[in-house]
PDB file of N, CA and C in Angstrom:
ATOM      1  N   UNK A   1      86.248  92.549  59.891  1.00  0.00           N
ATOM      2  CA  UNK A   1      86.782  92.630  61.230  1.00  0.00           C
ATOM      3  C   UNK A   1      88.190  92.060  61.224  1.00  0.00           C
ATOM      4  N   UNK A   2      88.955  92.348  61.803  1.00  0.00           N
ATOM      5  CA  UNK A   2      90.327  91.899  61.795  1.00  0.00           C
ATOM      6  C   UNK A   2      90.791  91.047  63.034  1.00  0.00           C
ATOM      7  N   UNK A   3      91.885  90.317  62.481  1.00  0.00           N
ATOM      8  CA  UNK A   3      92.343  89.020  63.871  1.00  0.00           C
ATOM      9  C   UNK A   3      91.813  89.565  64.892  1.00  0.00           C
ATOM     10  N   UNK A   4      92.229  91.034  65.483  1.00  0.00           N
ATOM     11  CA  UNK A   4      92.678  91.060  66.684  1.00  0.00           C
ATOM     12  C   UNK A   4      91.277  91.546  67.544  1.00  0.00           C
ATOM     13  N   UNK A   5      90.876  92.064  66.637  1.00  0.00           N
ATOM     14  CA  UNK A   5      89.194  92.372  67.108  1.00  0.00           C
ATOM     15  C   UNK A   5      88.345  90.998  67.200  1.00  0.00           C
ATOM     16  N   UNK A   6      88.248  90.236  66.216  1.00  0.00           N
ATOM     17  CA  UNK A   6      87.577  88.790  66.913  1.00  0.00           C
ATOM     18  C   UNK A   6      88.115  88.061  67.330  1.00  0.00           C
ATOM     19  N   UNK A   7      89.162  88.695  67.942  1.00  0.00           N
ATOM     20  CA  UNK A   7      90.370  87.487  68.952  1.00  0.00           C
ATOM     21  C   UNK A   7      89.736  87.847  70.379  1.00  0.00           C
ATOM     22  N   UNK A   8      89.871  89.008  70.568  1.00  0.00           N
ATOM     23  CA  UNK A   8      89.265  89.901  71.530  1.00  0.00           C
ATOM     24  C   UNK A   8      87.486  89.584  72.150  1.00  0.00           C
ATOM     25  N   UNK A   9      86.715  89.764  70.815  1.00  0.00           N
ATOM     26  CA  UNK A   9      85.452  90.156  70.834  1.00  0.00           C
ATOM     27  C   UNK A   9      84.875  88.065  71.514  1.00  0.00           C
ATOM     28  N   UNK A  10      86.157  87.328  70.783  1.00  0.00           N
ATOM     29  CA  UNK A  10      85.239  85.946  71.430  1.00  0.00           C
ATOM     30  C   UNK A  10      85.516  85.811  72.916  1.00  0.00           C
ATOM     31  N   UNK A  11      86.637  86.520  73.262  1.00  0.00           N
ATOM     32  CA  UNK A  11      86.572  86.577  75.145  1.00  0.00           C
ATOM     33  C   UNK A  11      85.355  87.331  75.478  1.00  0.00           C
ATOM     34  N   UNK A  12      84.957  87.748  74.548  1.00  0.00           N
ATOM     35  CA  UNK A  12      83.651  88.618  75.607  1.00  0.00           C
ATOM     36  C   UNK A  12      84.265  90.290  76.032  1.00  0.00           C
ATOM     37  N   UNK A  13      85.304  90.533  75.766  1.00  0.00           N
ATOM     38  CA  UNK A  13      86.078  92.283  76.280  1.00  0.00           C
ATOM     39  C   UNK A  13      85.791  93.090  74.948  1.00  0.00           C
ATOM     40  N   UNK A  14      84.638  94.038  75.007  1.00  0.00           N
ATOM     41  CA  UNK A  14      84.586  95.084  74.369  1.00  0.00           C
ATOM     42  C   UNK A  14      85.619  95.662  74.215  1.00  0.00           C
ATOM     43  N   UNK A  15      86.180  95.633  72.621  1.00  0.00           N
ATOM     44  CA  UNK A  15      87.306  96.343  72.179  1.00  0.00           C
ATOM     45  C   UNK A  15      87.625  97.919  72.021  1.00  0.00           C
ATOM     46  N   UNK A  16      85.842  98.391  71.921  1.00  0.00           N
ATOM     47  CA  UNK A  16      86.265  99.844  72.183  1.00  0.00           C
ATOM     48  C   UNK A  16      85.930 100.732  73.371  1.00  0.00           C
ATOM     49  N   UNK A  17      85.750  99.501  74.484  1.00  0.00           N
ATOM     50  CA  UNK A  17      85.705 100.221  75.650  1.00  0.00           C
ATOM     51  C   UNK A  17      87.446 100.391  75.689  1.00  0.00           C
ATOM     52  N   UNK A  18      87.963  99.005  75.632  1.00  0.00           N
ATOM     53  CA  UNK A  18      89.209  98.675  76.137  1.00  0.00           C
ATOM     54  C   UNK A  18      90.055  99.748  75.596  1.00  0.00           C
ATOM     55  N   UNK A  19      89.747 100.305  74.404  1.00  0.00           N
ATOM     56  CA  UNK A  19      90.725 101.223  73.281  1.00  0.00           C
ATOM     57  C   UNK A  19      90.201 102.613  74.133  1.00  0.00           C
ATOM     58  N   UNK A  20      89.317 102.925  74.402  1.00  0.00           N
ATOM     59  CA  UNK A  20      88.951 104.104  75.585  1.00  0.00           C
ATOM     60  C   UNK A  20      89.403 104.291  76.363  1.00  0.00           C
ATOM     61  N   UNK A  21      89.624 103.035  77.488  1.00  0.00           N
ATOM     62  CA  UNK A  21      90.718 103.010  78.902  1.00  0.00           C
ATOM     63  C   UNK A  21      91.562 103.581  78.314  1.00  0.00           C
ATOM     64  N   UNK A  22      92.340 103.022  77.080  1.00  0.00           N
ATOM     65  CA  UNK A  22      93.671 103.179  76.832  1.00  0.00           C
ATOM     66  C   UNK A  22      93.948 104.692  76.783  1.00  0.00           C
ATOM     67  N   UNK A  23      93.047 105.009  75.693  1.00  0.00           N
ATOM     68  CA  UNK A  23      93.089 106.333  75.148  1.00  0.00           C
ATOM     69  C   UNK A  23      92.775 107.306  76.669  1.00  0.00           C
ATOM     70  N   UNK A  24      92.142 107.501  77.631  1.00  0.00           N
ATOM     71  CA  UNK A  24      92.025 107.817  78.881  1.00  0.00           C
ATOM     72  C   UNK A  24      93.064 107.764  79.794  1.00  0.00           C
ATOM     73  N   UNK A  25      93.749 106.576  79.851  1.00  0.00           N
ATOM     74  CA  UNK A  25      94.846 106.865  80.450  1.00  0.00           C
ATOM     75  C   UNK A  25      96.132 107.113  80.136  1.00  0.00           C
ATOM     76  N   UNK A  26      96.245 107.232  78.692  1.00  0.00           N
ATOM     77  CA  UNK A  26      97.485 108.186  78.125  1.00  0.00           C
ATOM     78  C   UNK A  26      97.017 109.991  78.246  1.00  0.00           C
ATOM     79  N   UNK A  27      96.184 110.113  78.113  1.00  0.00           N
ATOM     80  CA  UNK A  27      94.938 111.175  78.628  1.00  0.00           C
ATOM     81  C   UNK A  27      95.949 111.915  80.138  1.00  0.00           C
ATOM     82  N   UNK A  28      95.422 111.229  80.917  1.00  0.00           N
ATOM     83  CA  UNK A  28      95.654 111.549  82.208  1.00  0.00           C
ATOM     84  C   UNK A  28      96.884 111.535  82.854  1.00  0.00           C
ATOM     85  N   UNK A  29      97.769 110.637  82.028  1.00  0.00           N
ATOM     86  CA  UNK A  29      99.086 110.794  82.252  1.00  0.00           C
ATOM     87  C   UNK A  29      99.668 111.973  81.890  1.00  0.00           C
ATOM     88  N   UNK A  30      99.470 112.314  80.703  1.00  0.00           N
ATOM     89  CA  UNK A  30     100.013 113.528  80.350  1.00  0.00           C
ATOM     90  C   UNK A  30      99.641 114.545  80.587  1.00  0.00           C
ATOM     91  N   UNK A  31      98.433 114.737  81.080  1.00  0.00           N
ATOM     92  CA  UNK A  31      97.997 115.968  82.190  1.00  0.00           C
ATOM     93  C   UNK A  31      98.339 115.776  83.520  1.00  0.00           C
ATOM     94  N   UNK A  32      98.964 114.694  84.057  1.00  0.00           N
ATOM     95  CA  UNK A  32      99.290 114.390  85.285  1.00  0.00           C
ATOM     96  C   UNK A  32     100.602 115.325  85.782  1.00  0.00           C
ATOM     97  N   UNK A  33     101.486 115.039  83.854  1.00  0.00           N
ATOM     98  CA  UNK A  33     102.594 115.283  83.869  1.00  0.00           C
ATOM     99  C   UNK A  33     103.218 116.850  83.456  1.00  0.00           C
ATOM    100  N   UNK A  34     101.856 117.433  83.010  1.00  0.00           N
ATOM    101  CA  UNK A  34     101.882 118.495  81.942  1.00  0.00           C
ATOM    102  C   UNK A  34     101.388 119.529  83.116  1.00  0.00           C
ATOM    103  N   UNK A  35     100.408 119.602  84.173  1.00  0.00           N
ATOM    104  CA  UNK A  35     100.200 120.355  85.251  1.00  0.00           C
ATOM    105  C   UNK A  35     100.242 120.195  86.455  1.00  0.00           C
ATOM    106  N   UNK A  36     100.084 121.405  87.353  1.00  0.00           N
ATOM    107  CA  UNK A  36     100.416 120.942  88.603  1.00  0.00           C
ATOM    108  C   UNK A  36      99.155 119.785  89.519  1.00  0.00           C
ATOM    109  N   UNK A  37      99.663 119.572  90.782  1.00  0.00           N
ATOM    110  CA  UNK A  37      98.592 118.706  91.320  1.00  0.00           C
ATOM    111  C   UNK A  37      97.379 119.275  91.822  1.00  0.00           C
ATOM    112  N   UNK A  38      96.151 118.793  91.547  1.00  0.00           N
ATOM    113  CA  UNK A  38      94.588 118.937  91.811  1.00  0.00           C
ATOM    114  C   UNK A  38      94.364 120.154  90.775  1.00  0.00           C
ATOM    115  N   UNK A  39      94.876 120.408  89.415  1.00  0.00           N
ATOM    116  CA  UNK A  39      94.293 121.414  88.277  1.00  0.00           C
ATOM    117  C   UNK A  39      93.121 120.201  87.624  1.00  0.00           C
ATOM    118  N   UNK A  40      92.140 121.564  87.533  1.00  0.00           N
ATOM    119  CA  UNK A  40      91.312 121.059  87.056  1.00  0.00           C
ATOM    120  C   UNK A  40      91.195 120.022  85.830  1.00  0.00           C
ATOM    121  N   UNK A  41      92.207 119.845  84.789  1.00  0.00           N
ATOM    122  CA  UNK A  41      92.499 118.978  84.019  1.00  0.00           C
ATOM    123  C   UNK A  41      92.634 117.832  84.740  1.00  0.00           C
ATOM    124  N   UNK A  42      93.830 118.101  85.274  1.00  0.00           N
ATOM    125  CA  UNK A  42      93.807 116.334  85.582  1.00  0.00           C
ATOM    126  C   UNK A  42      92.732 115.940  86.613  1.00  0.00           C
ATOM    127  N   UNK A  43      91.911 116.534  87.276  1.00  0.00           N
ATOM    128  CA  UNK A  43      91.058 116.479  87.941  1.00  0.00           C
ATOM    129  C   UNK A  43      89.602 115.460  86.926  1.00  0.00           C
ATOM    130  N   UNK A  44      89.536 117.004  85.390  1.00  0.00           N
ATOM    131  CA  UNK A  44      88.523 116.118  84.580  1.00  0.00           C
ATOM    132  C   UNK A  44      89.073 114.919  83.687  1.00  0.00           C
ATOM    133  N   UNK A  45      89.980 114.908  83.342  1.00  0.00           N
ATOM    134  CA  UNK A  45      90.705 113.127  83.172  1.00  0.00           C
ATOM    135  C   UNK A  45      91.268 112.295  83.831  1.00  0.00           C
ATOM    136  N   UNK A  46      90.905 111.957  85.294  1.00  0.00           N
ATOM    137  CA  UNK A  46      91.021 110.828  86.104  1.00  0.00           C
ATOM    138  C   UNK A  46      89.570 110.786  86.066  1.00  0.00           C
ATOM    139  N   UNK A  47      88.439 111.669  86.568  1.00  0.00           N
ATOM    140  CA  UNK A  47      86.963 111.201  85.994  1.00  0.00           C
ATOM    141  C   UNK A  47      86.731 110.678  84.850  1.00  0.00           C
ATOM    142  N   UNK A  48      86.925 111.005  83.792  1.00  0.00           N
ATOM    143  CA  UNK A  48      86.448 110.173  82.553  1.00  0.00           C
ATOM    144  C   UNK A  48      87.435 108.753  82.442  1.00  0.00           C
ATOM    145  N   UNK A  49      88.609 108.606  83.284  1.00  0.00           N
ATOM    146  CA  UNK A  49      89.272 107.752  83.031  1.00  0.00           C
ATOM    147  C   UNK A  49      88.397 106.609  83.889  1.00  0.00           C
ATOM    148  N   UNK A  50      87.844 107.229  85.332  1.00  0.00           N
ATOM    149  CA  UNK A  50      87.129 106.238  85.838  1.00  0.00           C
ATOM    150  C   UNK A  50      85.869 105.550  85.083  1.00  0.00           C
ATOM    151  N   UNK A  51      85.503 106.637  84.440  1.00  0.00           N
ATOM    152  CA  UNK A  51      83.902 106.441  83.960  1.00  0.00           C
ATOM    153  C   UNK A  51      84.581 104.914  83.013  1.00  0.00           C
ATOM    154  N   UNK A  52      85.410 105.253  82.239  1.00  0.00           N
ATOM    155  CA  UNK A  52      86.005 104.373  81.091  1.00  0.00           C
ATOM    156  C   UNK A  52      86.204 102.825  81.530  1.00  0.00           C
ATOM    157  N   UNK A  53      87.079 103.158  82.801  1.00  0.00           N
ATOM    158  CA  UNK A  53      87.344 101.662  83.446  1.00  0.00           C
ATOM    159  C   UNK A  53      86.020 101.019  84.041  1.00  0.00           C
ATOM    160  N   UNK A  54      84.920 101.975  84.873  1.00  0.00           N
ATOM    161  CA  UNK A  54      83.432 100.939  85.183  1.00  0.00           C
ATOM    162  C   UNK A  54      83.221 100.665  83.881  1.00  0.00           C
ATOM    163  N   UNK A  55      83.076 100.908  83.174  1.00  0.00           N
ATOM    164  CA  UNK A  55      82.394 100.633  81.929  1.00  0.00           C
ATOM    165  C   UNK A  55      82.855  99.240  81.630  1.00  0.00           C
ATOM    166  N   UNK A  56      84.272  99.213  81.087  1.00  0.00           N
ATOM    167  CA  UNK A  56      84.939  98.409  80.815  1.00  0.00           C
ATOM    168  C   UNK A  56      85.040  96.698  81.552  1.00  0.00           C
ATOM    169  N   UNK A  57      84.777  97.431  82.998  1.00  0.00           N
ATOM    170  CA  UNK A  57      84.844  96.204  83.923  1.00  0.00           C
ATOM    171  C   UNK A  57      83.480  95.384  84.607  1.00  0.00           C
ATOM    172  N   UNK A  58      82.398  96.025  83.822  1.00  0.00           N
ATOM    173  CA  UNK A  58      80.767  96.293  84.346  1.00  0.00           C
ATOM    174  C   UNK A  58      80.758  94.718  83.793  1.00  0.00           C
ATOM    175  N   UNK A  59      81.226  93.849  83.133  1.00  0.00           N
ATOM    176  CA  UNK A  59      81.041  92.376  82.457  1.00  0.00           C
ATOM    177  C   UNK A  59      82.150  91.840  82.965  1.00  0.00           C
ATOM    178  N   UNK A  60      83.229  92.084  83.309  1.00  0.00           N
ATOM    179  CA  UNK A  60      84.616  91.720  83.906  1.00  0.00           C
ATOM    180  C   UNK A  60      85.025  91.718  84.734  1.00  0.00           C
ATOM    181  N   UNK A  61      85.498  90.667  85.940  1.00  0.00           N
ATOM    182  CA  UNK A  61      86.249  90.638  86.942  1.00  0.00           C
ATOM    183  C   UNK A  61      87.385  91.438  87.129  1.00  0.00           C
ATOM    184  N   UNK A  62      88.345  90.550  86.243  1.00  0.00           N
ATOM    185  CA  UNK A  62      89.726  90.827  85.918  1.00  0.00           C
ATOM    186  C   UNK A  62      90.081  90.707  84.794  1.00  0.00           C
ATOM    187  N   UNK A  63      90.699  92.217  83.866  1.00  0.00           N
ATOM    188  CA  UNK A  63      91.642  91.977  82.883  1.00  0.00           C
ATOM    189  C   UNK A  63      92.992  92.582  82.667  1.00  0.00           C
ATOM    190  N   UNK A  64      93.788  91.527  82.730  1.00  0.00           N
ATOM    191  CA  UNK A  64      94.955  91.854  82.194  1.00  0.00           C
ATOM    192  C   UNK A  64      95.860  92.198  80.957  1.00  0.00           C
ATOM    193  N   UNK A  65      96.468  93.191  81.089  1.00  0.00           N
ATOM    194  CA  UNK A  65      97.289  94.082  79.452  1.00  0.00           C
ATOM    195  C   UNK A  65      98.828  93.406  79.898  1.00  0.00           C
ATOM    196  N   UNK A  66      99.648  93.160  78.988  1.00  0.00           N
ATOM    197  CA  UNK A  66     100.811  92.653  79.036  1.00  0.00           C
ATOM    198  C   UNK A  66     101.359  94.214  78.816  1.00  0.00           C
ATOM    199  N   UNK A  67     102.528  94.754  78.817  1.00  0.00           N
ATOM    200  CA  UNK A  67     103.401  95.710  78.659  1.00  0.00           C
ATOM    201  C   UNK A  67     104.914  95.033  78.164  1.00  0.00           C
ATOM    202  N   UNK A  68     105.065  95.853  77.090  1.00  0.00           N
ATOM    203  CA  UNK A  68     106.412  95.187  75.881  1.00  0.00           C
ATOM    204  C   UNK A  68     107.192  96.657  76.071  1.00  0.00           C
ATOM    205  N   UNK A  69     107.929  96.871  75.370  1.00  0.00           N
ATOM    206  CA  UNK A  69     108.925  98.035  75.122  1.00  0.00           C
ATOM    207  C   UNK A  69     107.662  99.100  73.858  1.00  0.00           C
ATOM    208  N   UNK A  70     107.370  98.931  73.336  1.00  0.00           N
ATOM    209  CA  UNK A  70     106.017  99.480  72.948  1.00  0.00           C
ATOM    210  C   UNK A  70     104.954  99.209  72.048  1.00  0.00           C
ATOM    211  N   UNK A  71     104.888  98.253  72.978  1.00  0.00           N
ATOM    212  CA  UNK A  71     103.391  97.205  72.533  1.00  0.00           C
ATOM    213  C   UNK A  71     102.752  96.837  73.808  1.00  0.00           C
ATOM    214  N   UNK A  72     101.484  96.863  73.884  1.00  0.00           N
ATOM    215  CA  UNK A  72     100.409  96.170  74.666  1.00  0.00           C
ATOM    216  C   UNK A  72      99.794  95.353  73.945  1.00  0.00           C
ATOM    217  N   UNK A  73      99.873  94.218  75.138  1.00  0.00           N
ATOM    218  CA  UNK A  73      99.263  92.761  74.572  1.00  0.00           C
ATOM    219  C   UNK A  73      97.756  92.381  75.555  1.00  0.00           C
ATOM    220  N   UNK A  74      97.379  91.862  75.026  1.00  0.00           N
ATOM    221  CA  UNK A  74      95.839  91.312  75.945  1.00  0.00           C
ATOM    222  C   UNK A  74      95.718  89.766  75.367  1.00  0.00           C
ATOM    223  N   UNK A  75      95.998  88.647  76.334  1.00  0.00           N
ATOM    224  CA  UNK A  75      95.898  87.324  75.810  1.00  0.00           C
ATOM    225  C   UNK A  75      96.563  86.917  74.790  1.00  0.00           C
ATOM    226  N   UNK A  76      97.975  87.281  74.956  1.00  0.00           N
ATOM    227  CA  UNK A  76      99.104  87.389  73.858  1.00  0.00           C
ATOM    228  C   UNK A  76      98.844  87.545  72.698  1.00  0.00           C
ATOM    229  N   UNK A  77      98.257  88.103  72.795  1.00  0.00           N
ATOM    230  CA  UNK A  77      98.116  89.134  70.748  1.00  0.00           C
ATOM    231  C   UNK A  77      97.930  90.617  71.177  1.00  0.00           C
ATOM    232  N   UNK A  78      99.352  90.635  70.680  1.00  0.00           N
ATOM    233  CA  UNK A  78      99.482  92.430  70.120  1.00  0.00           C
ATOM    234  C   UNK A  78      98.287  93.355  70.004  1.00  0.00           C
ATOM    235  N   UNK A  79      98.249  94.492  70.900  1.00  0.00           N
ATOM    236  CA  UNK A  79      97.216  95.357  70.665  1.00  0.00           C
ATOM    237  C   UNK A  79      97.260  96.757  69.367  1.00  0.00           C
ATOM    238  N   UNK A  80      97.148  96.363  68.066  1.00  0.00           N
ATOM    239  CA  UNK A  80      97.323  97.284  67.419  1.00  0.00           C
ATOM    240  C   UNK A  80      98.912  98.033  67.182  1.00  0.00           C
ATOM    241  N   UNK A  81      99.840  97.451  66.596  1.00  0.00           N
ATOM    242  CA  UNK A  81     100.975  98.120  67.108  1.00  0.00           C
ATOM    243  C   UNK A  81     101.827  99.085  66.121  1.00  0.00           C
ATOM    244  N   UNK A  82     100.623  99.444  65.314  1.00  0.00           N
ATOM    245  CA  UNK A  82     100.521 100.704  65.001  1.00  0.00           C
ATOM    246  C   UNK A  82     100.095 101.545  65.476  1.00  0.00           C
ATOM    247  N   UNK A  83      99.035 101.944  66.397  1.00  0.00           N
ATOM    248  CA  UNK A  83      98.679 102.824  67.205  1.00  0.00           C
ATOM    249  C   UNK A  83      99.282 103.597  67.888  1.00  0.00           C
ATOM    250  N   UNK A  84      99.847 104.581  67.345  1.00  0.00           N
ATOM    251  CA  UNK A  84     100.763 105.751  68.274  1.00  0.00           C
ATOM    252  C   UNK A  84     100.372 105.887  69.948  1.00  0.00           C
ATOM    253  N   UNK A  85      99.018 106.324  70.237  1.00  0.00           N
ATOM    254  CA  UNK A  85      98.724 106.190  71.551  1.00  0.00           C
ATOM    255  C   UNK A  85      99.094 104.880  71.914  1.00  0.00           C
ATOM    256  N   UNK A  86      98.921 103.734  72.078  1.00  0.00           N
ATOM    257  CA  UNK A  86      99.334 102.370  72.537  1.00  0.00           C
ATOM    258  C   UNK A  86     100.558 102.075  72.945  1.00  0.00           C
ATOM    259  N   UNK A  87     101.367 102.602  72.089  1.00  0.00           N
ATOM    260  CA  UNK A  87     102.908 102.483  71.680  1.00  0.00           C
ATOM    261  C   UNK A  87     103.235 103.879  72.931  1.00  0.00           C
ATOM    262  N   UNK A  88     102.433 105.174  72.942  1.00  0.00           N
ATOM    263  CA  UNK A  88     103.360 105.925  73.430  1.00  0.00           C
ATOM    264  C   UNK A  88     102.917 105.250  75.502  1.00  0.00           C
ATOM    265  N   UNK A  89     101.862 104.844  75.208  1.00  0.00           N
ATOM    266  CA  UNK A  89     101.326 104.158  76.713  1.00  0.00           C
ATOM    267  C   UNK A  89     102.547 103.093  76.960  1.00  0.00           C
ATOM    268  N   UNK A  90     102.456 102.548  76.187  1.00  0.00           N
ATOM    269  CA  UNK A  90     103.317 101.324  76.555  1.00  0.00           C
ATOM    270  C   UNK A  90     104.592 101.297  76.830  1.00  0.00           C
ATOM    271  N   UNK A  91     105.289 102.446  76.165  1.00  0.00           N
ATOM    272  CA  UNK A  91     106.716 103.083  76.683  1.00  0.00           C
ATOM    273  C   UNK A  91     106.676 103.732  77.437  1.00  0.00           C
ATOM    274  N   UNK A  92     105.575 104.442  78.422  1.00  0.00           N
ATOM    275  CA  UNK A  92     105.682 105.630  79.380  1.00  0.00           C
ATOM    276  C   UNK A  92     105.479 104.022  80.812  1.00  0.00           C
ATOM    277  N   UNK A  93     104.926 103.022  80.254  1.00  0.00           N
ATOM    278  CA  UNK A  93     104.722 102.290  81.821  1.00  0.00           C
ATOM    279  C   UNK A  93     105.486 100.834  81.514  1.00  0.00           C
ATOM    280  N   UNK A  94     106.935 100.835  80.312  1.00  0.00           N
ATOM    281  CA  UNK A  94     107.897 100.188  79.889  1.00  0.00           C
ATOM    282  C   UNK A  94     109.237 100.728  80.915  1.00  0.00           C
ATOM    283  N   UNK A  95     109.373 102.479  80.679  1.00  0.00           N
ATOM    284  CA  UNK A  95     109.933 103.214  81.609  1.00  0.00           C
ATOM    285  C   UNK A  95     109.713 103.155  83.042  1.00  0.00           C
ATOM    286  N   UNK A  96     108.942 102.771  83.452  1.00  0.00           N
ATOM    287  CA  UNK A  96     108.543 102.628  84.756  1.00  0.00           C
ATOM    288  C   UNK A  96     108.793 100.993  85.413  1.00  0.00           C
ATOM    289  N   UNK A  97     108.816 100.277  84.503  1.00  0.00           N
ATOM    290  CA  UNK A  97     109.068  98.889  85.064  1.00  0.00           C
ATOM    291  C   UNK A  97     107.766  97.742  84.797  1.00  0.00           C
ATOM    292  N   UNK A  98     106.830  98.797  84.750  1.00  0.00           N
ATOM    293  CA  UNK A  98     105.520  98.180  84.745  1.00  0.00           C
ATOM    294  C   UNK A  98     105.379  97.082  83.312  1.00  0.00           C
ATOM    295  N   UNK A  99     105.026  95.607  83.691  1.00  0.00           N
ATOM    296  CA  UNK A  99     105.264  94.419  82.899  1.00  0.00           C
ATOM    297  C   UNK A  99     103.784  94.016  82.496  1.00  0.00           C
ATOM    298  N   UNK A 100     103.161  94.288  83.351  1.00  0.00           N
ATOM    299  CA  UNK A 100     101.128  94.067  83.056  1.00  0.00           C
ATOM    300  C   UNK A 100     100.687  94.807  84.277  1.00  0.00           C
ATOM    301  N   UNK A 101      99.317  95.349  83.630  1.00  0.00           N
ATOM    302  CA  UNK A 101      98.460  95.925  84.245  1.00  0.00           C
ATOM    303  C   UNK A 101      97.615  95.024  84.490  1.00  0.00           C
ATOM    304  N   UNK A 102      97.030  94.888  85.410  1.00  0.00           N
ATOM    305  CA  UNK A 102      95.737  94.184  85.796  1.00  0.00           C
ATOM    306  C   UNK A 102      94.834  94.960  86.499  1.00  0.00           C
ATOM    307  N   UNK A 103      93.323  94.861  85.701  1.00  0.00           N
ATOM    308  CA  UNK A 103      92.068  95.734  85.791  1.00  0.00           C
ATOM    309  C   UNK A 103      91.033  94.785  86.609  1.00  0.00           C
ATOM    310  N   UNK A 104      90.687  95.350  87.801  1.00  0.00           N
ATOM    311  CA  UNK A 104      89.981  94.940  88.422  1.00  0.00           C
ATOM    312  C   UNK A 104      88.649  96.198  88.443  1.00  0.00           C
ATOM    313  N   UNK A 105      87.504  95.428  89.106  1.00  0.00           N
ATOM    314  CA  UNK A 105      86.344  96.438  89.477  1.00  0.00           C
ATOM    315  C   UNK A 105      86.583  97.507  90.638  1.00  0.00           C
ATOM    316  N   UNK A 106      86.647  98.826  91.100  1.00  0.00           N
ATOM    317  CA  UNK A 106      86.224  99.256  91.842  1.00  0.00           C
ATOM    318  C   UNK A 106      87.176 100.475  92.128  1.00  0.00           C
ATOM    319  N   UNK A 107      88.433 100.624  90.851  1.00  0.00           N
ATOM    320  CA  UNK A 107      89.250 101.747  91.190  1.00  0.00           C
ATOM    321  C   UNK A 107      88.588 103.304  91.384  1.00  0.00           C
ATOM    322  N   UNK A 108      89.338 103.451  92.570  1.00  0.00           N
ATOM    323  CA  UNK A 108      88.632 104.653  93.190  1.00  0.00           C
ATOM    324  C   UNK A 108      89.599 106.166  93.366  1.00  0.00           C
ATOM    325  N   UNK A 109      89.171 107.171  93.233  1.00  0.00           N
ATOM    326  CA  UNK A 109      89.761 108.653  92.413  1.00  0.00           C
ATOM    327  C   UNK A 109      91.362 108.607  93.739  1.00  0.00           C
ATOM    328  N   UNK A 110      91.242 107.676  94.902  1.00  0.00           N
ATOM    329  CA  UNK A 110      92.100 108.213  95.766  1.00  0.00           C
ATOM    330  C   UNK A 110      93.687 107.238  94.955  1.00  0.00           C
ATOM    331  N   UNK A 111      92.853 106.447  94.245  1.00  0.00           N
ATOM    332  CA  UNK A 111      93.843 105.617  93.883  1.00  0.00           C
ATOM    333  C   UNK A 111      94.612 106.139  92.582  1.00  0.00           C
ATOM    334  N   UNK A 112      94.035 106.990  91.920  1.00  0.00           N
ATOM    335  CA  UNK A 112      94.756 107.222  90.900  1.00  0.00           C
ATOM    336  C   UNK A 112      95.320 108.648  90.727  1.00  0.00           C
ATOM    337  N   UNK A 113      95.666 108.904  91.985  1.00  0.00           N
ATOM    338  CA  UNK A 113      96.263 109.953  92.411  1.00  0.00           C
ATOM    339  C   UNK A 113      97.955 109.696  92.781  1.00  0.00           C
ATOM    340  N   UNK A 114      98.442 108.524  92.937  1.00  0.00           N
ATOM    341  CA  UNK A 114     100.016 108.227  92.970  1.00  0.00           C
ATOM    342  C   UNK A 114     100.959 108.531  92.147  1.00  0.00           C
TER     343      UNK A 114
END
């Protein structure tokens, strides 16, 4: 197992839910961005993106991702920063301003429609 997985795994945050969100919402971004609004794509990846985040948050209050120029951090250790998806997430919401995400329980389909 490596640092960053039992860095992770002793908070208690399933690492491959968390790597799912991720992978889900680079997912949905780029179908957000790639078709028009309410196509059935981005329609079926904001669902699986939700399914990803209950999952994720079904043991968790609140978790927070740091955002770098293209790196995501969780409890200041680097998330994989080799990971092309990670890296390309982390520059699409680097571009945007966005500094941390914070994951709470209960995001709902009206919300991830902005």
């Amino acid at each position: 197992m490596s640092k960053l997985q039992s860095d992770i795994t002793v908070t208690g945050i399933d690492t491959r839910a968390l790597s799912s969100l991720i992978i889900e919402f680079n997912i949905a971004h780029r179908n957000s961005r790639s078709y028009p609004p309410g196509h059935p794509l981005i329609e079926s990846s904001l669902n699986k993106l939700l399914t990803r985040y209950d999952e994720l948050l079904e043991q968790q209050y609140e978790i927070s991702i740091g955002v770098a120029r293209d790196t995501l951090m969780f409890q200041n250790t680097n998330l994989d920063k080799n990971n092309p998806v990670y890296r390309d997430f982390a520059r699409s919401l680097f571009q945007c301003g966005i500094g941390c995400l914070i994951f709470r329980p209960g995001l709902k389909m009206s919300e991830t429609k902005s």
